[in-house]
PDB file of N, CA and C in Angstrom:
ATOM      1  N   UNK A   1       0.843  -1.189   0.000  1.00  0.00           N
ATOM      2  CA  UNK A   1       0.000   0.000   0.000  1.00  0.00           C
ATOM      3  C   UNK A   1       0.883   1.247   0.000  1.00  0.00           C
ATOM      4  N   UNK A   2       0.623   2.069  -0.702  1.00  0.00           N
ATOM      5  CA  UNK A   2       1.287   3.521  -0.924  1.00  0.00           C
ATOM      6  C   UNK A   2       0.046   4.483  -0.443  1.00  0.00           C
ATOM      7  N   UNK A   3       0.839   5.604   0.912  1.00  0.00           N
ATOM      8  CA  UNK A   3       0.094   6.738   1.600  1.00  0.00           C
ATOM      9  C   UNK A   3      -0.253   7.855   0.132  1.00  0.00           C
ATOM     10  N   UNK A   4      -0.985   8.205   0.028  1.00  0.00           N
ATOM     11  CA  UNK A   4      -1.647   9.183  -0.592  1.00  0.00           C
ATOM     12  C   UNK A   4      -2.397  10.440  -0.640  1.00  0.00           C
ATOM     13  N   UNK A   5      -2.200  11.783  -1.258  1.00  0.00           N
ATOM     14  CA  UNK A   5      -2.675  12.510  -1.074  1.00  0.00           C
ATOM     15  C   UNK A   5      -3.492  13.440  -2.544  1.00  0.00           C
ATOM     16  N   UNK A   6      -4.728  13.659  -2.377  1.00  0.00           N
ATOM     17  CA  UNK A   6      -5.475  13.299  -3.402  1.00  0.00           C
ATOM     18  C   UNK A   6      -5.859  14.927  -3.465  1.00  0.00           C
ATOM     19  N   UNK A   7      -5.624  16.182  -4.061  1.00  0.00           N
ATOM     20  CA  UNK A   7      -6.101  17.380  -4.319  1.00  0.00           C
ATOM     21  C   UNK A   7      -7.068  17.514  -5.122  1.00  0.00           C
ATOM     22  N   UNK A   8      -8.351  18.051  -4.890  1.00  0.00           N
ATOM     23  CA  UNK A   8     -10.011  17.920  -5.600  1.00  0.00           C
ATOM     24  C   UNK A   8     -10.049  19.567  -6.175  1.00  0.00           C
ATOM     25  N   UNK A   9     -10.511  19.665  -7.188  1.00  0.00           N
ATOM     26  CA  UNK A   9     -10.565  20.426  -8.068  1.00  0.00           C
ATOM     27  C   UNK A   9     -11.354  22.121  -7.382  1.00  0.00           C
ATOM     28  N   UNK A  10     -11.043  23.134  -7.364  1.00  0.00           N
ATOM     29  CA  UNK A  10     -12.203  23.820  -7.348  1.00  0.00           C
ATOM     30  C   UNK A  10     -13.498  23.694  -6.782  1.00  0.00           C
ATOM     31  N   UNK A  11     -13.967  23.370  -8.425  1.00  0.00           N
ATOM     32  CA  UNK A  11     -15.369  23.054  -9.134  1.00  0.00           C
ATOM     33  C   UNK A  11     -15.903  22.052  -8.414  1.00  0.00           C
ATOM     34  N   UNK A  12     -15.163  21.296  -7.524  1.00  0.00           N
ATOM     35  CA  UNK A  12     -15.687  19.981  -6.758  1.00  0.00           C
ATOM     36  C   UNK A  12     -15.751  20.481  -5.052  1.00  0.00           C
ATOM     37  N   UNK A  13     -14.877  21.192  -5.078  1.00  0.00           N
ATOM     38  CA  UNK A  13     -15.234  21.512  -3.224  1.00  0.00           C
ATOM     39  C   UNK A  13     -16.326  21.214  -2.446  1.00  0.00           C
ATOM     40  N   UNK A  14     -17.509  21.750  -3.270  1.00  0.00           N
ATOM     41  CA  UNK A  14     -18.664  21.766  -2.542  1.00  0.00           C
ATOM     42  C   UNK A  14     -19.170  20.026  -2.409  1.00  0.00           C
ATOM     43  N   UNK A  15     -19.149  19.157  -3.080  1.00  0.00           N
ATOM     44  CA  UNK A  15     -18.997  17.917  -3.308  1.00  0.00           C
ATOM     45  C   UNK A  15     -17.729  16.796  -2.893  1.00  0.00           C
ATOM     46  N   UNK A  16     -16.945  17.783  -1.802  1.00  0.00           N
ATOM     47  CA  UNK A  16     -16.010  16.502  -1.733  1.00  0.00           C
ATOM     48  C   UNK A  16     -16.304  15.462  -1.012  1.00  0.00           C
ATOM     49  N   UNK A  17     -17.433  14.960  -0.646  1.00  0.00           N
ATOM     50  CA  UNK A  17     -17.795  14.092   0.278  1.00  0.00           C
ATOM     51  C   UNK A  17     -17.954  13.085  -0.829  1.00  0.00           C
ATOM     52  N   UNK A  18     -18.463  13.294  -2.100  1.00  0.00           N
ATOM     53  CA  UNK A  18     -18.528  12.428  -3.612  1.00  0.00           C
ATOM     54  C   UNK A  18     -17.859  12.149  -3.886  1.00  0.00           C
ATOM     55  N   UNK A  19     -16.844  12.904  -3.927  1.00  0.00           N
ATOM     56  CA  UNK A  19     -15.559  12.759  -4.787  1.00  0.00           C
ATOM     57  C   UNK A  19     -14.868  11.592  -4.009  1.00  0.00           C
ATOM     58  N   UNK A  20     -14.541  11.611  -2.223  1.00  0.00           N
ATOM     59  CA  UNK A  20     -14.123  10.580  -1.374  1.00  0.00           C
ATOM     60  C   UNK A  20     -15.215   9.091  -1.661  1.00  0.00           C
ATOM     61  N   UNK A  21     -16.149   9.344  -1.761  1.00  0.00           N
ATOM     62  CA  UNK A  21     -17.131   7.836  -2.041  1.00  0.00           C
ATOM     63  C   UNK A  21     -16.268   7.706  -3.387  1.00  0.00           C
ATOM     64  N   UNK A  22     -16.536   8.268  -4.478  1.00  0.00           N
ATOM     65  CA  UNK A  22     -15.942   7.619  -6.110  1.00  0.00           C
ATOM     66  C   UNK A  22     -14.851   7.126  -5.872  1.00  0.00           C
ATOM     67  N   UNK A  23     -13.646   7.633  -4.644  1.00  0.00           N
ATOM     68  CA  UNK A  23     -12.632   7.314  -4.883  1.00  0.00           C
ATOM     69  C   UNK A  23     -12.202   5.801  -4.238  1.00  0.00           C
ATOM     70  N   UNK A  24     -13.272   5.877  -2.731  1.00  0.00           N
ATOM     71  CA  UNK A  24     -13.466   4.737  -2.400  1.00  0.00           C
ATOM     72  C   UNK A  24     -13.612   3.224  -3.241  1.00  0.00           C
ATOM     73  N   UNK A  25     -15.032   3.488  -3.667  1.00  0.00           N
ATOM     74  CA  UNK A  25     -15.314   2.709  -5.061  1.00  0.00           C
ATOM     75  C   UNK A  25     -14.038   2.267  -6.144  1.00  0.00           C
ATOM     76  N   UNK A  26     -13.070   3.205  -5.849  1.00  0.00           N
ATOM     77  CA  UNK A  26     -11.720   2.791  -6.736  1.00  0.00           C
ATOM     78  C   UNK A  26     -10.172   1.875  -5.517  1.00  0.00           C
ATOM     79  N   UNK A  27     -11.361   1.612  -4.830  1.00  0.00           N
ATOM     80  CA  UNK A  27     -10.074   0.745  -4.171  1.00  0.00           C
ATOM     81  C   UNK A  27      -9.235   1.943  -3.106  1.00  0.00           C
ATOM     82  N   UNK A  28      -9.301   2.763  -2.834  1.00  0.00           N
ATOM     83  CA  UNK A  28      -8.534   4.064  -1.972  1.00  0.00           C
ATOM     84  C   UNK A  28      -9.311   3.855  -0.739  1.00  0.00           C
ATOM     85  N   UNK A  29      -8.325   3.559   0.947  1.00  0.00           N
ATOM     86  CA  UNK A  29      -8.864   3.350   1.711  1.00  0.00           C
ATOM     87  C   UNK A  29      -8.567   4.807   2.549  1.00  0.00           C
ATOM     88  N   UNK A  30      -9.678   5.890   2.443  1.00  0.00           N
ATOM     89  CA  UNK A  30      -9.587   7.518   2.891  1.00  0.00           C
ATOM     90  C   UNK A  30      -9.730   7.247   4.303  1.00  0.00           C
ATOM     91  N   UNK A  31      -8.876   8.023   4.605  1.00  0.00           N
ATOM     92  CA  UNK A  31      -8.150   8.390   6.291  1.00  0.00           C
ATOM     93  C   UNK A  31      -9.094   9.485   6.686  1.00  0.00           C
ATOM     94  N   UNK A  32      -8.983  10.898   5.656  1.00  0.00           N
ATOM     95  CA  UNK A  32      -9.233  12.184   6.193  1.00  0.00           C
ATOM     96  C   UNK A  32      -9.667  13.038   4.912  1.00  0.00           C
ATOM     97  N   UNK A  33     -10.866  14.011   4.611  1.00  0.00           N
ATOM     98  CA  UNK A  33     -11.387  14.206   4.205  1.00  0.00           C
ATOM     99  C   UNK A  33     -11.010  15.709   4.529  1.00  0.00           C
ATOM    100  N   UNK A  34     -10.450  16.580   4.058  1.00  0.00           N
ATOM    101  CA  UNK A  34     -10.474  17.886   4.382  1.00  0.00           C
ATOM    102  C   UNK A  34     -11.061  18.835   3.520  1.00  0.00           C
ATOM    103  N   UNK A  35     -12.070  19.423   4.166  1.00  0.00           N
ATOM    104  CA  UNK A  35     -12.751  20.759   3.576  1.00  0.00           C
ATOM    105  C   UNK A  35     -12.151  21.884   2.835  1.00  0.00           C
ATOM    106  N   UNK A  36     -10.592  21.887   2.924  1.00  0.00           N
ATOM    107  CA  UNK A  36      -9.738  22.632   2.529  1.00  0.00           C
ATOM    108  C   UNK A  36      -9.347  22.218   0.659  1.00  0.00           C
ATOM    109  N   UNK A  37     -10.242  20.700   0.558  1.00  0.00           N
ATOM    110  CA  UNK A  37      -9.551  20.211  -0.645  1.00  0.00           C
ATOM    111  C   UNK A  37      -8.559  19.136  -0.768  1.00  0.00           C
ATOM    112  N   UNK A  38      -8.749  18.733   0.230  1.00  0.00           N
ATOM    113  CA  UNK A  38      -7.513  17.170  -0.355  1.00  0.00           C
ATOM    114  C   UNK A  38      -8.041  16.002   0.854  1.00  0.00           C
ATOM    115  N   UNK A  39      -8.003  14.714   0.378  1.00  0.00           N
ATOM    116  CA  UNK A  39      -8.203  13.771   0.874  1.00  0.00           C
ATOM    117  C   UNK A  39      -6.809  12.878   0.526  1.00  0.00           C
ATOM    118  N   UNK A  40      -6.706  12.342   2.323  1.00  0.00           N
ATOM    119  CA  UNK A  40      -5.777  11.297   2.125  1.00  0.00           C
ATOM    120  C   UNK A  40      -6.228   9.825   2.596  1.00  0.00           C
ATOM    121  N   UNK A  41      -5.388   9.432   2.540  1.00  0.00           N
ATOM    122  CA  UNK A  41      -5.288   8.010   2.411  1.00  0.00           C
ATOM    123  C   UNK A  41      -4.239   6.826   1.390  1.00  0.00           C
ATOM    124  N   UNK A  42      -4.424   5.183   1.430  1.00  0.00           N
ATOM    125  CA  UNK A  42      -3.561   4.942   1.152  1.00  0.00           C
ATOM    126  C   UNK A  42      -4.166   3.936  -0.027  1.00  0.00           C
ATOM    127  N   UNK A  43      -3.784   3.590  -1.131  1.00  0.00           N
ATOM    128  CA  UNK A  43      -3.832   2.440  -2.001  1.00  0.00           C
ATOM    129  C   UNK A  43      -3.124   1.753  -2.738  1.00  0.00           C
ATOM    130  N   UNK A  44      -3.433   0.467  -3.123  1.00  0.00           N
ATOM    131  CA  UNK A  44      -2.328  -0.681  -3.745  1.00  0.00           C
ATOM    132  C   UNK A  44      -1.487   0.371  -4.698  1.00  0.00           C
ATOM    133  N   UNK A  45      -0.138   0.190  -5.096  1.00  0.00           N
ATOM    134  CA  UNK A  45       0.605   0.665  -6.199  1.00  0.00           C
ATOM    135  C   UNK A  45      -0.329   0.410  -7.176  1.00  0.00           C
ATOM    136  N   UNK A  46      -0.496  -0.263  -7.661  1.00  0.00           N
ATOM    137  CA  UNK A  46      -1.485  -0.097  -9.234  1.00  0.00           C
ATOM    138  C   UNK A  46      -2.805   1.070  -9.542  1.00  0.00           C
ATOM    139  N   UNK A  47      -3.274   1.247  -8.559  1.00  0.00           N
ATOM    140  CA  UNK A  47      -4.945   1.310  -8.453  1.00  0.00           C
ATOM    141  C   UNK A  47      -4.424   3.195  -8.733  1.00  0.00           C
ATOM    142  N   UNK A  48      -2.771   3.433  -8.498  1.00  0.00           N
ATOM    143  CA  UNK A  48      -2.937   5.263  -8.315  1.00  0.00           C
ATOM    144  C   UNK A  48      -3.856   5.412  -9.884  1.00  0.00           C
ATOM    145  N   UNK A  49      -3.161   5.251 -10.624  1.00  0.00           N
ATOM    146  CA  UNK A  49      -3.545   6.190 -12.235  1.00  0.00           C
ATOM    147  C   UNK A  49      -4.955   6.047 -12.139  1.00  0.00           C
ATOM    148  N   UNK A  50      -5.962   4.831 -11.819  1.00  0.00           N
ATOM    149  CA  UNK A  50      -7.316   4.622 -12.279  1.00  0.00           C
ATOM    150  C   UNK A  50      -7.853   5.942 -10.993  1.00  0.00           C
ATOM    151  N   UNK A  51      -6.909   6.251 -10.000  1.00  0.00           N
ATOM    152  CA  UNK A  51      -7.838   7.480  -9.222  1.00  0.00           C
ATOM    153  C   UNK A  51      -7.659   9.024  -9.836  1.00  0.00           C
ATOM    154  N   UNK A  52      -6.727   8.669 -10.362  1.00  0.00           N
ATOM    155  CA  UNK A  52      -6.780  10.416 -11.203  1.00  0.00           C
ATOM    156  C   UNK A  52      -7.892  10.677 -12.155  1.00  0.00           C
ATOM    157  N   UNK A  53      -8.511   9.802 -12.684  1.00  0.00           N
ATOM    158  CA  UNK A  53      -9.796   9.645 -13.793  1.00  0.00           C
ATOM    159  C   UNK A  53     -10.908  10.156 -13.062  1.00  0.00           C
ATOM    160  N   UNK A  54     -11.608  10.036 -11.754  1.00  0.00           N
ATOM    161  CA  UNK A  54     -12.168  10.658 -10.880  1.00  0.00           C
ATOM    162  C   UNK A  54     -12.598  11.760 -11.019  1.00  0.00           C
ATOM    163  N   UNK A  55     -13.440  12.332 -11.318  1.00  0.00           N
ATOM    164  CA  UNK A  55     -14.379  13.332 -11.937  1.00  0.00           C
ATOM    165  C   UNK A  55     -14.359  14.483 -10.588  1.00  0.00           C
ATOM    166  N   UNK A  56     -13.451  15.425 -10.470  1.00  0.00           N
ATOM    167  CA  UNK A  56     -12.983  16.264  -9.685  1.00  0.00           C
ATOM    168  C   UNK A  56     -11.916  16.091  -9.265  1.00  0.00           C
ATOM    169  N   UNK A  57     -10.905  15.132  -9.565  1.00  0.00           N
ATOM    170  CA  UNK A  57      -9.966  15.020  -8.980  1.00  0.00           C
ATOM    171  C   UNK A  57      -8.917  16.008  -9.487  1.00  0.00           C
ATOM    172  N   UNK A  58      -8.220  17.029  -8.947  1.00  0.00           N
ATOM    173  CA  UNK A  58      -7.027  17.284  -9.886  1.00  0.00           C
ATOM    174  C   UNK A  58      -5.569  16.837  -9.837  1.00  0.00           C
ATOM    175  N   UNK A  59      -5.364  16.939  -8.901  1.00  0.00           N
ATOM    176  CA  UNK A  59      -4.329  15.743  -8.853  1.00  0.00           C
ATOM    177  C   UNK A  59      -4.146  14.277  -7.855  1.00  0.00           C
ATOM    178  N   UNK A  60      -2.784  13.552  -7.851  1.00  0.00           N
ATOM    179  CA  UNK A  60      -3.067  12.358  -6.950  1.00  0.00           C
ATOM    180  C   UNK A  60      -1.525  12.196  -6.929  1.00  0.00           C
ATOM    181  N   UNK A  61      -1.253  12.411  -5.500  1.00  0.00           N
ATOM    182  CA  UNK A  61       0.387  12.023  -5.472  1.00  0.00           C
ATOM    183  C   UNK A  61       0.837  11.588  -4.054  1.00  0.00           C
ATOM    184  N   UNK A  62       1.978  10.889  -4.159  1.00  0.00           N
ATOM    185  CA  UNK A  62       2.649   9.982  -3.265  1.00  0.00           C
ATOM    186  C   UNK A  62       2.797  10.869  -1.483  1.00  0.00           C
ATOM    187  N   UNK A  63       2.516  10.426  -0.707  1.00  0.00           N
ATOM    188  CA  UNK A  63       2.606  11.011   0.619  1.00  0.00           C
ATOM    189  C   UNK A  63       4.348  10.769   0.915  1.00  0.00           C
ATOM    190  N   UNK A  64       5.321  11.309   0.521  1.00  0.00           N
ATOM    191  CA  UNK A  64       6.536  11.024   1.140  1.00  0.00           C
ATOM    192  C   UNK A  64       6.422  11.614   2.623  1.00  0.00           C
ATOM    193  N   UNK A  65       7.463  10.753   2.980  1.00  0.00           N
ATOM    194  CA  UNK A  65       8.030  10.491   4.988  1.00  0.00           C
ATOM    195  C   UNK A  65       9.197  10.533   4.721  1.00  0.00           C
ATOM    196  N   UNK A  66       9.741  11.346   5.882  1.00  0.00           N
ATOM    197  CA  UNK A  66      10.850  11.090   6.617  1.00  0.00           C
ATOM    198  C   UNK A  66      11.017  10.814   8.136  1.00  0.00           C
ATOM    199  N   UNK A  67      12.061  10.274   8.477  1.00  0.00           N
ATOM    200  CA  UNK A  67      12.156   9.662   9.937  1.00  0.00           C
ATOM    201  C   UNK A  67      13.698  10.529  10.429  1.00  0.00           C
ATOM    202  N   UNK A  68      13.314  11.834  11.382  1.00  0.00           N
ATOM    203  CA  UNK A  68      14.476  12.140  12.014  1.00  0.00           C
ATOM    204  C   UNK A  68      14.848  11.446  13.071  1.00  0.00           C
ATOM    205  N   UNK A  69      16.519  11.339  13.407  1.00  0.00           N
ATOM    206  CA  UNK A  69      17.004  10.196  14.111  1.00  0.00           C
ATOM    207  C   UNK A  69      16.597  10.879  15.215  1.00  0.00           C
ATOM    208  N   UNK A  70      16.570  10.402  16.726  1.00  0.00           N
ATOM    209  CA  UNK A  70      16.258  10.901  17.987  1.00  0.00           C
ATOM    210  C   UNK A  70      17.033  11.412  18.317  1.00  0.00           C
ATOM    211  N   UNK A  71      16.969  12.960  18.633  1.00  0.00           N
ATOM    212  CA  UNK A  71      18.209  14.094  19.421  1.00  0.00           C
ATOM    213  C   UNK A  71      19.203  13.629  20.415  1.00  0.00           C
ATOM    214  N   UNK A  72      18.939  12.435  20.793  1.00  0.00           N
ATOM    215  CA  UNK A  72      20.604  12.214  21.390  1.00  0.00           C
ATOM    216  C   UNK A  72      21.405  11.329  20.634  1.00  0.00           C
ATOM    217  N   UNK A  73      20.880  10.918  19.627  1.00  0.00           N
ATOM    218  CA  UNK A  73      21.834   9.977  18.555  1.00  0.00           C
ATOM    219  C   UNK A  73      22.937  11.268  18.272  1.00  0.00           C
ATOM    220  N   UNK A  74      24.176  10.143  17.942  1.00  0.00           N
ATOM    221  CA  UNK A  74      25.696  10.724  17.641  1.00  0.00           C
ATOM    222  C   UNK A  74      25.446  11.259  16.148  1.00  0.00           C
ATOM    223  N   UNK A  75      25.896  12.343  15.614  1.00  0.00           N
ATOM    224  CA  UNK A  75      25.923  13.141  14.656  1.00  0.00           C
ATOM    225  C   UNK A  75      26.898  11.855  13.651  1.00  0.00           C
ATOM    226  N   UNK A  76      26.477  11.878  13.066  1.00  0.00           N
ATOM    227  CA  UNK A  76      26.999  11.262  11.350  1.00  0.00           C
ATOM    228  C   UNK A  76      28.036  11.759  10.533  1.00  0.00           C
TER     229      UNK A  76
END
């Protein structure tokens, strides 16, 4: 599974509660739904491209992480 973060169009704001069901329906298991325009969550590597087709979606991209070492670890 790859974390995901899914930016909804504009034109769809008022509807993003739709846009999270369609995307559902595409295999995307949504975490968080924000009113601001983007829904995250995470799905199989394959399933990304078939969520960009999503009728409000404007974009769909990878949630990168990083892990800082714990402040008393020895400098590198």
């Amino acid at each position: 599974m790859v974390n995901i973060n899914v930016t909804v169009d504009s034109e769809h704001l008022s509807a993003i509660g739709e846009v999270a069901e369609a995307l559902r329906l595409r295999g995307m298991e949504v975490e968080q739904v924000l009113e601001s325009g983007f829904i995250t969550g995470s799905v199989p590597n394959d399933s990304r491209p078939e969520l960009e087709t999503v009728d409000g979606v404007e974009s769909v991209s990878e949630d990168l992480s990083y892990q800082l070492p714990p402040p008393d670890d020895d400098i590198q």
